[in-house]
Protein backbone atom coordinates (compact mmCIF):
# COMPACT_ATOMS: atom_id res chain seq x y z
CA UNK A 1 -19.73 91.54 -10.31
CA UNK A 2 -16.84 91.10 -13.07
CA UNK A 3 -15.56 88.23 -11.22
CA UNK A 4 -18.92 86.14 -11.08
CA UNK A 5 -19.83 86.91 -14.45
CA UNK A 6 -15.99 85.71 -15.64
CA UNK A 7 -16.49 81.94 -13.54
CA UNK A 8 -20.14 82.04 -14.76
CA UNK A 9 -19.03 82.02 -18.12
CA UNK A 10 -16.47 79.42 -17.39
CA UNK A 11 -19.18 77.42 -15.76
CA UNK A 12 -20.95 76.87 -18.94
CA UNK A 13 -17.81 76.79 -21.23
CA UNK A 14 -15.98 73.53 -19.41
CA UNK A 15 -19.24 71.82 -19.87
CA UNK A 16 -19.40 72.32 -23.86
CA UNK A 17 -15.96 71.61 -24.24
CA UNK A 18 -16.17 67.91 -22.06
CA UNK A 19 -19.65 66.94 -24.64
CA UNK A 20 -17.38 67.73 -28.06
CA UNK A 21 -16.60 64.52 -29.60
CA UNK A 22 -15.38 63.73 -33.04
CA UNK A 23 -17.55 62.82 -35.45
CA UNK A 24 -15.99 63.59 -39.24
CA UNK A 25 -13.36 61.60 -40.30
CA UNK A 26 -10.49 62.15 -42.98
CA UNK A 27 -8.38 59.45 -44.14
CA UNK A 28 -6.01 58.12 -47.12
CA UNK A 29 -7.47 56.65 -50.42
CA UNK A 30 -6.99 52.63 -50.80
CA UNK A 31 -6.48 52.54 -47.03
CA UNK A 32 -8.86 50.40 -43.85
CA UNK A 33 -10.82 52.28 -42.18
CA UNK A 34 -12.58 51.61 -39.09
CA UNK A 35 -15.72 53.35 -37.39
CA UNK A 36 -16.86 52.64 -33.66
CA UNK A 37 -20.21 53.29 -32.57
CA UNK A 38 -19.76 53.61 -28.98
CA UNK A 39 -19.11 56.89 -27.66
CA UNK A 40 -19.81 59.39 -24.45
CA UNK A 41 -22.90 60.07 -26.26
CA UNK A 42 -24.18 56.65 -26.92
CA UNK A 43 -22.93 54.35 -24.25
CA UNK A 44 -23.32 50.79 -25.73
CA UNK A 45 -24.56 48.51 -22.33
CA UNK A 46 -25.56 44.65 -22.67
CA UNK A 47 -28.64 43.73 -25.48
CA UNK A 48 -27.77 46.90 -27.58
CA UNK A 49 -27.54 46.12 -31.41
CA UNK A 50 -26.11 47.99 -33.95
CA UNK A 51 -27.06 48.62 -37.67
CA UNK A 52 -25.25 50.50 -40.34
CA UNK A 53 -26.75 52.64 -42.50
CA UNK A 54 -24.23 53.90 -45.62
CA UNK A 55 -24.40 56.69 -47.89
CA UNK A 56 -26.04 54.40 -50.31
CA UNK A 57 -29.21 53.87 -47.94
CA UNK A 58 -27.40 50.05 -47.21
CA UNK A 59 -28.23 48.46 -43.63
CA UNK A 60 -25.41 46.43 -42.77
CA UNK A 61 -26.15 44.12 -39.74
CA UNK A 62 -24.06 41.97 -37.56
CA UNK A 63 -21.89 39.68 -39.91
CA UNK A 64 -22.48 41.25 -42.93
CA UNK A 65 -18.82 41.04 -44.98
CA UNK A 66 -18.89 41.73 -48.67
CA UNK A 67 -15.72 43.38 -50.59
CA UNK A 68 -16.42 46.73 -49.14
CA UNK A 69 -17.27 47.06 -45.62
CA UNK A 70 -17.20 44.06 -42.86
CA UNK A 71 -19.04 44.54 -39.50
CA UNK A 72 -17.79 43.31 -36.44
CA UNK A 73 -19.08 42.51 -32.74
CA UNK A 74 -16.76 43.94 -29.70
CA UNK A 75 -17.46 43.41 -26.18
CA UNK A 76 -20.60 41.10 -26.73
CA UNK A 77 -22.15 43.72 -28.66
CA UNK A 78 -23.36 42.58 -32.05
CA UNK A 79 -22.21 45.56 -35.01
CA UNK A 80 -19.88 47.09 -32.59
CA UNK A 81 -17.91 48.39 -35.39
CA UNK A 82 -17.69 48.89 -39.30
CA UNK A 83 -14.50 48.26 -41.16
CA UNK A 84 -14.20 50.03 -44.25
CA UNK A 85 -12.28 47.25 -46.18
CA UNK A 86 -10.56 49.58 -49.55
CA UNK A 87 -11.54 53.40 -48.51
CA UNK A 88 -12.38 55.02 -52.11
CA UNK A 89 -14.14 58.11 -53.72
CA UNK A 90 -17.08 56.01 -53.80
CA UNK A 91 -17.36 55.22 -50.15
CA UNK A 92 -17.36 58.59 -48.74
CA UNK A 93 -20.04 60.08 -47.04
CA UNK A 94 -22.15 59.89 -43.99
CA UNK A 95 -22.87 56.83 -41.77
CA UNK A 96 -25.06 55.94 -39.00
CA UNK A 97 -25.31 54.00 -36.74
CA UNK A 98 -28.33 52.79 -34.71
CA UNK A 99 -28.39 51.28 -31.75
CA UNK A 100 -31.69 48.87 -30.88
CA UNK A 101 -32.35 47.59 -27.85
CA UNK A 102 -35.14 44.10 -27.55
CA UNK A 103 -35.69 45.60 -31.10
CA UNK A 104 -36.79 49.29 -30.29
CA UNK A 105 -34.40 52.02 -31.82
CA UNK A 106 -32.50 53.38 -28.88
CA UNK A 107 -30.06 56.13 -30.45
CA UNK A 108 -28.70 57.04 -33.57
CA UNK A 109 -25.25 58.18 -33.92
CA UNK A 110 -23.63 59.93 -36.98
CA UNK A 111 -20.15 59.55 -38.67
CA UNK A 112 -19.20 61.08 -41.56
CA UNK A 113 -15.67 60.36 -43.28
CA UNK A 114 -13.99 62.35 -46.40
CA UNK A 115 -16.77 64.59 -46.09
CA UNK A 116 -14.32 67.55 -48.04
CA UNK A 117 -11.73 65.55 -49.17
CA UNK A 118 -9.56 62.53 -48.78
CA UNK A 119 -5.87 63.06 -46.94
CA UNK A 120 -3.23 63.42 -49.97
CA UNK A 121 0.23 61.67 -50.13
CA UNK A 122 1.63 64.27 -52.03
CA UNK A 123 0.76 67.19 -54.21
CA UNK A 124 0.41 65.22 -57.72
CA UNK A 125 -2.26 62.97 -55.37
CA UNK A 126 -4.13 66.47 -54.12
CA UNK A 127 -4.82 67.80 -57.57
CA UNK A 128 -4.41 64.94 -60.51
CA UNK A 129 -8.14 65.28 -60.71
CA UNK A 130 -8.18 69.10 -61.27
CA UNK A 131 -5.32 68.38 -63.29
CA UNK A 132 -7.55 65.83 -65.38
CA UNK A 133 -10.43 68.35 -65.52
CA UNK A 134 -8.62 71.01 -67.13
CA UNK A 135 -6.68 69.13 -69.75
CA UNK A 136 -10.44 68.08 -70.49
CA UNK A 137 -12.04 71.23 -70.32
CA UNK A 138 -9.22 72.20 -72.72
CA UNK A 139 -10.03 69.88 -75.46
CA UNK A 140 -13.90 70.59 -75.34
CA UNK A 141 -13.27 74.42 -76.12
CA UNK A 142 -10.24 73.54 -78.04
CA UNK A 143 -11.21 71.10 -80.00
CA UNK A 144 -14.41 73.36 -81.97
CA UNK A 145 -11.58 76.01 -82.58
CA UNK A 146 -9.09 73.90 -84.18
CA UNK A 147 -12.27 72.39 -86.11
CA UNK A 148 -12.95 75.57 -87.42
CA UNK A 149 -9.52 77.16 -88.20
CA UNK A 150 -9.42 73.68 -90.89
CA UNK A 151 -12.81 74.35 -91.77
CA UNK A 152 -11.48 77.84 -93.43
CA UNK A 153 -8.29 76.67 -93.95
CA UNK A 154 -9.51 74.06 -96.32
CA UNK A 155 -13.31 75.06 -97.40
CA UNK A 156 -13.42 75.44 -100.83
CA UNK A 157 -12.66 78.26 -103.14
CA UNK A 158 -13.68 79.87 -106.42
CA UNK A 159 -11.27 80.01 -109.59
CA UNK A 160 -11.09 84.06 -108.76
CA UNK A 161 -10.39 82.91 -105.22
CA UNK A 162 -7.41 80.46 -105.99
CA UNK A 163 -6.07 83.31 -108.01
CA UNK A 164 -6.12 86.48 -105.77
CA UNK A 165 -4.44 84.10 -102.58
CA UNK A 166 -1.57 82.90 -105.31
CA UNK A 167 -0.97 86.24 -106.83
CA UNK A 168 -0.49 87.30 -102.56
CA UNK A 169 1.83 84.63 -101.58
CA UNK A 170 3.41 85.46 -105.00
CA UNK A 171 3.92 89.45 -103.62
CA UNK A 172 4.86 88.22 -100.35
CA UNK A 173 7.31 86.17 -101.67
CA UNK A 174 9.06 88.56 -104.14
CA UNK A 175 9.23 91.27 -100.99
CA UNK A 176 10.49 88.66 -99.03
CA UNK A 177 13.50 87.98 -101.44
CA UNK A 178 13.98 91.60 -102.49
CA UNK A 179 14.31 92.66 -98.59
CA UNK A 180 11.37 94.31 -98.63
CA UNK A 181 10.13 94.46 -94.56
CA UNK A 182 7.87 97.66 -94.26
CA UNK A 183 5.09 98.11 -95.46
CA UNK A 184 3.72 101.40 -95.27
CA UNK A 185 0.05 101.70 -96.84
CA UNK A 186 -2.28 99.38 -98.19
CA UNK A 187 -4.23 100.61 -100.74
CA UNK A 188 -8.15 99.48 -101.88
CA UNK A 189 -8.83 100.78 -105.09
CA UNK A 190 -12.23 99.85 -106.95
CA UNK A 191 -11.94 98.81 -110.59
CA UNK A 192 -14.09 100.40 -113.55
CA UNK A 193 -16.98 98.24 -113.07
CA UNK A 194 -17.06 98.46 -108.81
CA UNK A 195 -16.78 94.93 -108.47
CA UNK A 196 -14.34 94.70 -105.99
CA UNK A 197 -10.70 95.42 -106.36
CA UNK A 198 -7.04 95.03 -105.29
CA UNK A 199 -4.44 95.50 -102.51
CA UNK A 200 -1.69 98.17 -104.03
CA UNK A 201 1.28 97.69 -101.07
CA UNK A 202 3.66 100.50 -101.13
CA UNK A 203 6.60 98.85 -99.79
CA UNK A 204 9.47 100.62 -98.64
CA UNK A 205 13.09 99.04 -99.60
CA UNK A 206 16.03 98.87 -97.03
């Protein structure tokens, strides 16, 4: 009983495996490309036709050459085959082809190429566009932030204002030249008429 079911199972597995064609393409950026129509599945045989129908929704009939894609006849069938002149981000996608016999649609075949991604050279090739994402991403967060840093840095300020950040960077500078490096407490201390008041360092000398 184990032994049928094991060449039952290889019974229907050889057939699977002999119907898998390829379909998907990847290829190079800036490169020819070439897709054939014919296959176990579609059989081209005398008075078949073939249009191609890009990603764009274009039908591209026998003779068609413009600066993207040329289509050529092969073995006295007209549209045999669609060159892909420049391969480019633009031109990826799925294709089909249909086949049309005394003008009835026969079959339809599908061929898809850089459906993920494009082969890469190198490394720098793989990821320059991630690489020109983030710088941008960078700028549109960074870019607000620095904004706003000269916003404060430079927004105006009172008399009283101009006064209290000189006498500081006066302080600062006077601990700075006396050695002065640790500063222990800061101090708030309200004046008589609550107001506001001032910062009272206790500084602790080396």
């Amino acid at each position: 009983m184990l032994t049928q079911l094991i060449f039952l199972v290889l019974a229907l597995a050889i057939p699977v495996r002999c119907q898998t064609y390829t379909w998907a393409y990847s290829t190079y950026l800036d490169v020819e490309f070439t897709f054939s129509c014919n296959d176990s599945r579609i059989l081209l045989t005398d008075g078949d036709e073939v249009v191609w129908k890009t990603p764009q929704q274009r039908e591209l009939r026998q003779g068609h050459n413009d600066s993207e894609y040329l289509v050529v006849d092969l073995y006295d069938i007209p549209g045999h085959d669609l060159i892909i002149k420049n391969v480019s981000e633009d031109l990826h996608g799925t294709y089909v082809c249909m086949v049309y016999n005394n003008g009835t649609l026969r079959k339809m075949a599908i061929r898809g190429l850089n459906l993920y991604e494009p082969l890469h050279r190198n490394l720098l090739e793989r990821f320059t566009r991630n690489i020109i994402i983030g710088v941008i991403s960078s700028l549109v967060f960074s870019v607000p932030a620095v904004t706003l840093c000269m916003v404060l840095k430079f927004r105006y300020m009172t008399p009283e204002e101009k006064e209290r950040h000189r006498m500081k960077k006066r302080k600062l500078q006077e601990m700075a030249s006396f050695g002065y490096l640790d500063i222990s407490i800061q101090v708030k201390a309200n004046d008589i008429e609550g107001k506001g008041g001032y910062d009272n360092p206790v500084v602790t000398p080396l």
